[in-house]
Protein backbone atom coordinates (compact mmCIF):
# COMPACT_ATOMS: atom_id res chain seq x y z
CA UNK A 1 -37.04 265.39 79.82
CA UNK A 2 -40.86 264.29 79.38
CA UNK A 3 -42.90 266.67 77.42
CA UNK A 4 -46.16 266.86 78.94
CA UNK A 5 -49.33 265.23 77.46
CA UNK A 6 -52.79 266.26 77.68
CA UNK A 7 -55.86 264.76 75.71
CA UNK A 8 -57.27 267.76 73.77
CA UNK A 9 -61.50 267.61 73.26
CA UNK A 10 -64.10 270.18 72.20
CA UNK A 11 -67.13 270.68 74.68
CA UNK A 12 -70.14 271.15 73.00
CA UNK A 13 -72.52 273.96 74.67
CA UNK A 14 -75.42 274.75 72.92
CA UNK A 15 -76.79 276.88 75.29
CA UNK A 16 -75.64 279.39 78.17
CA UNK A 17 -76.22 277.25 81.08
CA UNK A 18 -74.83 277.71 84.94
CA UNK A 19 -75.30 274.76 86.93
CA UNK A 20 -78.72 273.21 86.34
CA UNK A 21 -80.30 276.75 84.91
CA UNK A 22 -80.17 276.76 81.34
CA UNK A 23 -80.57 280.44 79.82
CA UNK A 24 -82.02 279.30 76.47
CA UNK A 25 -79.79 281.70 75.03
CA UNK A 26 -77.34 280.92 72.45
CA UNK A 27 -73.60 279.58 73.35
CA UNK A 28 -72.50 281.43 70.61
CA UNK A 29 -68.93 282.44 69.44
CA UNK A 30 -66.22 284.61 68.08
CA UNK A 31 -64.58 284.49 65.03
CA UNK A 32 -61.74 282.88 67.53
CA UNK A 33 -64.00 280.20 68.08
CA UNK A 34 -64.32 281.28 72.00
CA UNK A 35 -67.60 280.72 73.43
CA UNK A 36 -69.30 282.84 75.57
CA UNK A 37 -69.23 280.41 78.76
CA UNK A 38 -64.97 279.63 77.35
CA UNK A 39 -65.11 283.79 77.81
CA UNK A 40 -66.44 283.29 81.20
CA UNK A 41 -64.73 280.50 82.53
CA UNK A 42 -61.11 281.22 81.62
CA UNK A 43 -61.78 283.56 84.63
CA UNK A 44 -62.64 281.01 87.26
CA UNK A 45 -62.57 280.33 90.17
CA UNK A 46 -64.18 283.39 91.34
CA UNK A 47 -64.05 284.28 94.92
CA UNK A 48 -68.12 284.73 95.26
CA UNK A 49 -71.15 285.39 93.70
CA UNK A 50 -70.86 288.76 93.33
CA UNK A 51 -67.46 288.12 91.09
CA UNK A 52 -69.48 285.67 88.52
CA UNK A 53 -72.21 287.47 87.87
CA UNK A 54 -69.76 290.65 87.51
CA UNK A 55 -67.68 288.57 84.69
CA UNK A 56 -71.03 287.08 82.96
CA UNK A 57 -72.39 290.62 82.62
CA UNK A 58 -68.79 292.16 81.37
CA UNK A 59 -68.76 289.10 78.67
CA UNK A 60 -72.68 289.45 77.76
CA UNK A 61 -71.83 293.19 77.27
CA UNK A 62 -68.90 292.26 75.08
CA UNK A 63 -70.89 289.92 73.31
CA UNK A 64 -73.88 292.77 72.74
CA UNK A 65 -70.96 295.27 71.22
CA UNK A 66 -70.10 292.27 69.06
CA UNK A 67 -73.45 291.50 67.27
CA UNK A 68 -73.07 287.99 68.78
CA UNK A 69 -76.30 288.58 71.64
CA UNK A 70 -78.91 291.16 71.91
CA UNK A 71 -79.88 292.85 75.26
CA UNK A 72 -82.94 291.01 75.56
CA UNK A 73 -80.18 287.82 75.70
CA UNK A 74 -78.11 289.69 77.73
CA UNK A 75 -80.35 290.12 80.43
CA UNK A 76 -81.61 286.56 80.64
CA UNK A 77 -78.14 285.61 80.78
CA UNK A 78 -77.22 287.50 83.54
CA UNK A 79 -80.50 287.09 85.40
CA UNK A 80 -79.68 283.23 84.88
CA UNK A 81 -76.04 283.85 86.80
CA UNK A 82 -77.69 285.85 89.60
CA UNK A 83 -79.86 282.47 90.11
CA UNK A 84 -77.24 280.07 89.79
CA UNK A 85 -75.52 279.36 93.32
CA UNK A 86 -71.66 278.44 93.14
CA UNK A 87 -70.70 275.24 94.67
CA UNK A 88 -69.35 276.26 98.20
């Protein structure tokens, strides 16, 4: 039987960014090496709006608890989701 192959690669992120509307904030991550937006978008596809920005504020207010954002970043973050649109 075939195993199955798939080319492993490493996005680079610098930033929080959703769609063209870039946060300025920090892509920072855990001692895992999980990124906030790999945090986020492990939980995709989300059924609507309402469902992303839910998961980007859960994960900013993990990331707050963690020392790895403040709430000054939090918000931005969050107020950057609730501008982003989904692709329909």
């Amino acid at each position: 039987m075939a195993e199955r192959y798939h080319a492993y690669f490493r996005r680079v992120e610098p930033n929080i960014v959703f769609g063209r509307i870039d946060s300025g904030v920090p892509n920072r991550g855990r001692a895992d090496s999980v990124t906030f937006l790999d945090a986020v978008w492990k939980n995709a596809p989300f059924a609507n709006q309402e469902q992303f920005v839910s998961t980007v504020t859960r994960t900013a207010e993990e990331w707050v608890a963690a020392g790895l954002m403040t709430s000054a970043q939090k918000d931005t973050v969050v107020s950057t989701a609730t501008r982003a649109r989904l692709p329909s």
